[in-house]
N, C-alpha and C. Protein backbone atom coordinates (compact mmCIF):
# COMPACT_ATOMS: atom_id res chain seq x y z
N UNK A 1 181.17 -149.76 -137.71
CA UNK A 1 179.77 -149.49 -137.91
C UNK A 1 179.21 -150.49 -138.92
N UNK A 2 178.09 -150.99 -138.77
CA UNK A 2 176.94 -151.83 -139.47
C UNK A 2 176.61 -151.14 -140.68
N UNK A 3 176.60 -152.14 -141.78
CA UNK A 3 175.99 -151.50 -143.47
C UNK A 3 174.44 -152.25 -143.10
N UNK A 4 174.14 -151.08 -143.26
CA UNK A 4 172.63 -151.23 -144.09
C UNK A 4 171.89 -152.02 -145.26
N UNK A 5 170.93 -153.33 -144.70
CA UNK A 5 170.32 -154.19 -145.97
C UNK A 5 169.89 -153.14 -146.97
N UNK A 6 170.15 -153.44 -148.00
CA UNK A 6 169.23 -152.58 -148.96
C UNK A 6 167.32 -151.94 -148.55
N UNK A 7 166.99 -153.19 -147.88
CA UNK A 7 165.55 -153.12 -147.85
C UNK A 7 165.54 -152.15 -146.46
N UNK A 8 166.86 -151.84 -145.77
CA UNK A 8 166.48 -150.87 -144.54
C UNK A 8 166.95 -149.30 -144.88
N UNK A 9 167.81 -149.71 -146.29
CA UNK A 9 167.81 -148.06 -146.81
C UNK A 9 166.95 -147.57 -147.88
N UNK A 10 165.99 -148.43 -148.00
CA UNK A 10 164.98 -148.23 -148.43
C UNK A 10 164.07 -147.48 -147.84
N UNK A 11 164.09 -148.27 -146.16
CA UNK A 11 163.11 -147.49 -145.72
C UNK A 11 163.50 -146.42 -145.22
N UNK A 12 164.40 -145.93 -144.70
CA UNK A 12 164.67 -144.96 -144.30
C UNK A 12 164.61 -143.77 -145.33
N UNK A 13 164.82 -144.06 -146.96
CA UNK A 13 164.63 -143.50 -148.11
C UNK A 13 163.05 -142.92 -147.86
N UNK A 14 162.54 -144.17 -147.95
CA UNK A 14 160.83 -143.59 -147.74
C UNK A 14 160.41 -142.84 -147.09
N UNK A 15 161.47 -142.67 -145.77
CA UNK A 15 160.55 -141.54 -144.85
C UNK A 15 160.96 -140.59 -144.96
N UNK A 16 162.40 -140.69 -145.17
CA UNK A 16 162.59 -138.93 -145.33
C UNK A 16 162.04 -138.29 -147.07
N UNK A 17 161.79 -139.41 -147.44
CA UNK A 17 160.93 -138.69 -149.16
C UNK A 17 159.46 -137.78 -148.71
N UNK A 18 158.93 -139.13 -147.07
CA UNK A 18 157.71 -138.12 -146.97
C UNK A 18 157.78 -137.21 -145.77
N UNK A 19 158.96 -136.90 -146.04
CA UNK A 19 158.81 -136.34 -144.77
C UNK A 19 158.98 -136.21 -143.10
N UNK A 20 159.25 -137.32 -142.98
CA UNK A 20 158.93 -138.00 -141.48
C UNK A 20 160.21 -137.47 -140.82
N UNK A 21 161.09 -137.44 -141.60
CA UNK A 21 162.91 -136.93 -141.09
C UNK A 21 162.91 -135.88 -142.07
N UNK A 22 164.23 -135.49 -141.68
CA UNK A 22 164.93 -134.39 -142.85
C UNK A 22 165.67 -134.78 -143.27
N UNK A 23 166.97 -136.06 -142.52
CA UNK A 23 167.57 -136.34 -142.99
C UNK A 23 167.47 -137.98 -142.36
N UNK A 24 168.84 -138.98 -143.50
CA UNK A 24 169.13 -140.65 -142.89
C UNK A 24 169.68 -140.57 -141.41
N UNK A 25 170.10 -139.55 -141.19
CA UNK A 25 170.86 -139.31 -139.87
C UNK A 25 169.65 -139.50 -138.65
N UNK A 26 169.06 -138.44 -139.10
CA UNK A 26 167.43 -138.09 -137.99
C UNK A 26 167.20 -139.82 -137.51
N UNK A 27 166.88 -140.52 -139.04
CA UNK A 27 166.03 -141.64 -139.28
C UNK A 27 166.55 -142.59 -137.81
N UNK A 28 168.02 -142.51 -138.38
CA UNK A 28 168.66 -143.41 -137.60
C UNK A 28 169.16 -143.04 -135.72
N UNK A 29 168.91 -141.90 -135.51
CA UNK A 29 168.83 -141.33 -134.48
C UNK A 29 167.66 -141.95 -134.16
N UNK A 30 166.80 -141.79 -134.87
CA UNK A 30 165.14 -142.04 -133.86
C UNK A 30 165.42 -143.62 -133.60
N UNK A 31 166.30 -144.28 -134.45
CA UNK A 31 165.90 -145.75 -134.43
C UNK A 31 166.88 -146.03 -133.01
N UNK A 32 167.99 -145.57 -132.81
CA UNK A 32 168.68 -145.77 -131.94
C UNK A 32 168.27 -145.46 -130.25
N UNK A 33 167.49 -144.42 -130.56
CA UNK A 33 166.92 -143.59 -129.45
C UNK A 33 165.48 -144.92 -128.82
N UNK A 34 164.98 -144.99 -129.89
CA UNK A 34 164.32 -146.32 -129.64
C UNK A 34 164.78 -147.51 -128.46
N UNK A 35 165.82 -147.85 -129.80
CA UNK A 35 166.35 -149.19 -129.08
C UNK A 35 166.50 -148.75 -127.56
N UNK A 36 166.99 -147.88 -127.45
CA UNK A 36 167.82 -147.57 -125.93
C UNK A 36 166.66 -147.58 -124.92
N UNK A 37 165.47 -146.52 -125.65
CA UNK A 37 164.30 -147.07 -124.51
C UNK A 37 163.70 -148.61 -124.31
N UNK A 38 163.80 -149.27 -125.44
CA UNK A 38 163.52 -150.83 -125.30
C UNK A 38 164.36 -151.15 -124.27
N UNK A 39 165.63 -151.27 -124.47
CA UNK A 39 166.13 -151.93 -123.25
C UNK A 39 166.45 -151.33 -122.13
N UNK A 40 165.80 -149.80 -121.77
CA UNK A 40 165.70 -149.49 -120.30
C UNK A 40 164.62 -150.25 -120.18
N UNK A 41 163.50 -150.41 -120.76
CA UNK A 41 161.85 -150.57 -120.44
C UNK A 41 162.13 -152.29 -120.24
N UNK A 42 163.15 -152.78 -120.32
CA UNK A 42 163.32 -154.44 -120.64
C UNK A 42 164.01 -154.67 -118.90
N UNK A 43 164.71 -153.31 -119.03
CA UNK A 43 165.32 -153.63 -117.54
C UNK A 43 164.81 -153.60 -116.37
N UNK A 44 163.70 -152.10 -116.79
CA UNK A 44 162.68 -152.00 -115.52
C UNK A 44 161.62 -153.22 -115.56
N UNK A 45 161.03 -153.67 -116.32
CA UNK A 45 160.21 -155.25 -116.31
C UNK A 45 161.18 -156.38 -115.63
N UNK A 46 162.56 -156.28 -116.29
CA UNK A 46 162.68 -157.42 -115.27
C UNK A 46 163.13 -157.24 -113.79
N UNK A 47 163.64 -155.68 -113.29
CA UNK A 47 163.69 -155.50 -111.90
C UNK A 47 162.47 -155.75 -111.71
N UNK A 48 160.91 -155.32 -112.32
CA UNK A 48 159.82 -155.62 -111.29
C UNK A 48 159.43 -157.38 -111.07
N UNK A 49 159.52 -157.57 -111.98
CA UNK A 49 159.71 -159.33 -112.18
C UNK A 49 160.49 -159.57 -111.13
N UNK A 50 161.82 -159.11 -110.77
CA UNK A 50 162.49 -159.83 -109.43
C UNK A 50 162.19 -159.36 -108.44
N UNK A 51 161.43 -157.77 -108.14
CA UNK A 51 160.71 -157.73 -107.17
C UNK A 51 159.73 -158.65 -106.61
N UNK A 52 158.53 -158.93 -107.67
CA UNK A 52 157.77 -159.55 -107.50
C UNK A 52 157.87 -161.36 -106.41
N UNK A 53 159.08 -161.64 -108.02
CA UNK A 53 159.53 -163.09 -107.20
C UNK A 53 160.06 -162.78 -106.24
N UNK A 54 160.55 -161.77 -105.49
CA UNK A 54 161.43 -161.98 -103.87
C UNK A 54 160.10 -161.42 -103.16
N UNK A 55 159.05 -161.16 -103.71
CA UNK A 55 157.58 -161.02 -102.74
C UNK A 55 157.10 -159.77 -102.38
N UNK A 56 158.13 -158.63 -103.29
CA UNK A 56 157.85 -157.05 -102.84
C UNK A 56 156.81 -156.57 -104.28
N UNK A 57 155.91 -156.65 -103.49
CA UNK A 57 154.61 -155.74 -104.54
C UNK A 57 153.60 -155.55 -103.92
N UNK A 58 152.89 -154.75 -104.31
CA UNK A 58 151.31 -154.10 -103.59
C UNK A 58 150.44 -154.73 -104.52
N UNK A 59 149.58 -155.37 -103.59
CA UNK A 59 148.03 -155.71 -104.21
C UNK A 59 147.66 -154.68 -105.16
N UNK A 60 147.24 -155.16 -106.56
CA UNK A 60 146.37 -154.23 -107.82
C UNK A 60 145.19 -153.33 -106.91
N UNK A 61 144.56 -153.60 -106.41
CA UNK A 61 143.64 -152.62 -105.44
C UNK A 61 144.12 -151.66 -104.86
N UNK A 62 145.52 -152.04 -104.41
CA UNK A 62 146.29 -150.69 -103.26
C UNK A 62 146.78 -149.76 -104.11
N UNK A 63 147.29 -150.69 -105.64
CA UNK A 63 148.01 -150.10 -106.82
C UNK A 63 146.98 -148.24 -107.13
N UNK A 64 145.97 -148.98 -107.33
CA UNK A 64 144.91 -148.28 -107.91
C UNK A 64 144.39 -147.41 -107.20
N UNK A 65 144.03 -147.63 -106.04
CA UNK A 65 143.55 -146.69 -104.79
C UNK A 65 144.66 -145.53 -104.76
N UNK A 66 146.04 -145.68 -104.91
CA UNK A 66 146.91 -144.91 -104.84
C UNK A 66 147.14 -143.99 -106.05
N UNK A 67 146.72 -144.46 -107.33
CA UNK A 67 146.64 -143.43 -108.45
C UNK A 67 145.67 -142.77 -108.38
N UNK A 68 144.50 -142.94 -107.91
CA UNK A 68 143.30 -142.50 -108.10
C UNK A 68 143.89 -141.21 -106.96
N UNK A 69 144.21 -141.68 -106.09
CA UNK A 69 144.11 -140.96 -104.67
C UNK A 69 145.36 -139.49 -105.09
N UNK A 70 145.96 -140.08 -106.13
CA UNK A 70 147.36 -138.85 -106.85
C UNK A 70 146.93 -138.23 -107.81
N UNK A 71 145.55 -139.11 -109.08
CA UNK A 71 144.89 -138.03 -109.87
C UNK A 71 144.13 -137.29 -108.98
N UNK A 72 143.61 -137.03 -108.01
CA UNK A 72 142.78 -136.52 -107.56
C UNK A 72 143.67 -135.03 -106.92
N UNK A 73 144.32 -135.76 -106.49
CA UNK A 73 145.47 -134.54 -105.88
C UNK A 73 145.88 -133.64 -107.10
N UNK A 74 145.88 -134.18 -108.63
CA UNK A 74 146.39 -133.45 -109.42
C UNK A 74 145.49 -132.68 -110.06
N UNK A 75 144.30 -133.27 -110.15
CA UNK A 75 143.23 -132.42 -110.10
C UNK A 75 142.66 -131.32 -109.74
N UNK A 76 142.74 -131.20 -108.52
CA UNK A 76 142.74 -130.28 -107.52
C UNK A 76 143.97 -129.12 -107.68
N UNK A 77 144.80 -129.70 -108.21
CA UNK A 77 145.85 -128.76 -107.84
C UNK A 77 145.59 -127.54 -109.36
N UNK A 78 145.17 -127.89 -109.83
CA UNK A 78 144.64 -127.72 -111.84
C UNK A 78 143.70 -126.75 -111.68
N UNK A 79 142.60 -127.11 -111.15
CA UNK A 79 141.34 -126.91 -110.70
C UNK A 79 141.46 -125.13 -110.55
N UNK A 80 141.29 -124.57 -111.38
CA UNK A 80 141.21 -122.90 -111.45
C UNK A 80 142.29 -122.39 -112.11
N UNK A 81 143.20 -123.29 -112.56
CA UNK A 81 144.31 -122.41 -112.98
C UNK A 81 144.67 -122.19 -114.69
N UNK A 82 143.70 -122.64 -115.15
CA UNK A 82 143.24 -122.79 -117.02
C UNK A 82 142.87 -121.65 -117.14
């Protein structure tokens, strides 16, 4: 396991002083939990990136027509039940 710069147990000091964690553990959980979504979110960009370059994507118009056309459906489905 990796030691900590002073200036990163610092910060982690700072947040759980205000609060933000309970404990260095939390801190470092959230930071890890992080990373891990960075590099799913790094993986799905570059599968769409190689989609793209091998020529599989929908026109931004079809993109959009199709959310609109799914909020609407979700809308509806909502629509009396508050």
């Amino acid at each position: 396991m990796a030691d900590l710069t002073p200036e990163h147990q610092h910060f982690i000091a700072q947040a759980v002083e205000a609060g933000i964690y309970p404990n260095p553990e939390a801190a470092l959980a959230e930071a890890v939990s992080l990373l891990q979504e960075r590099d799913r979110l790094r993986r799905d960009i570059k599968a769409g990136m190689d989609q793209v370059a091998g020529g599989k994507f929908a026109p931004a118009a079809e993109v959009f027509r199709r959310l609109d056309s799914r909020l609407s459906e979700l809308e509806s489905q909502t629509d009396g039940t508050s």
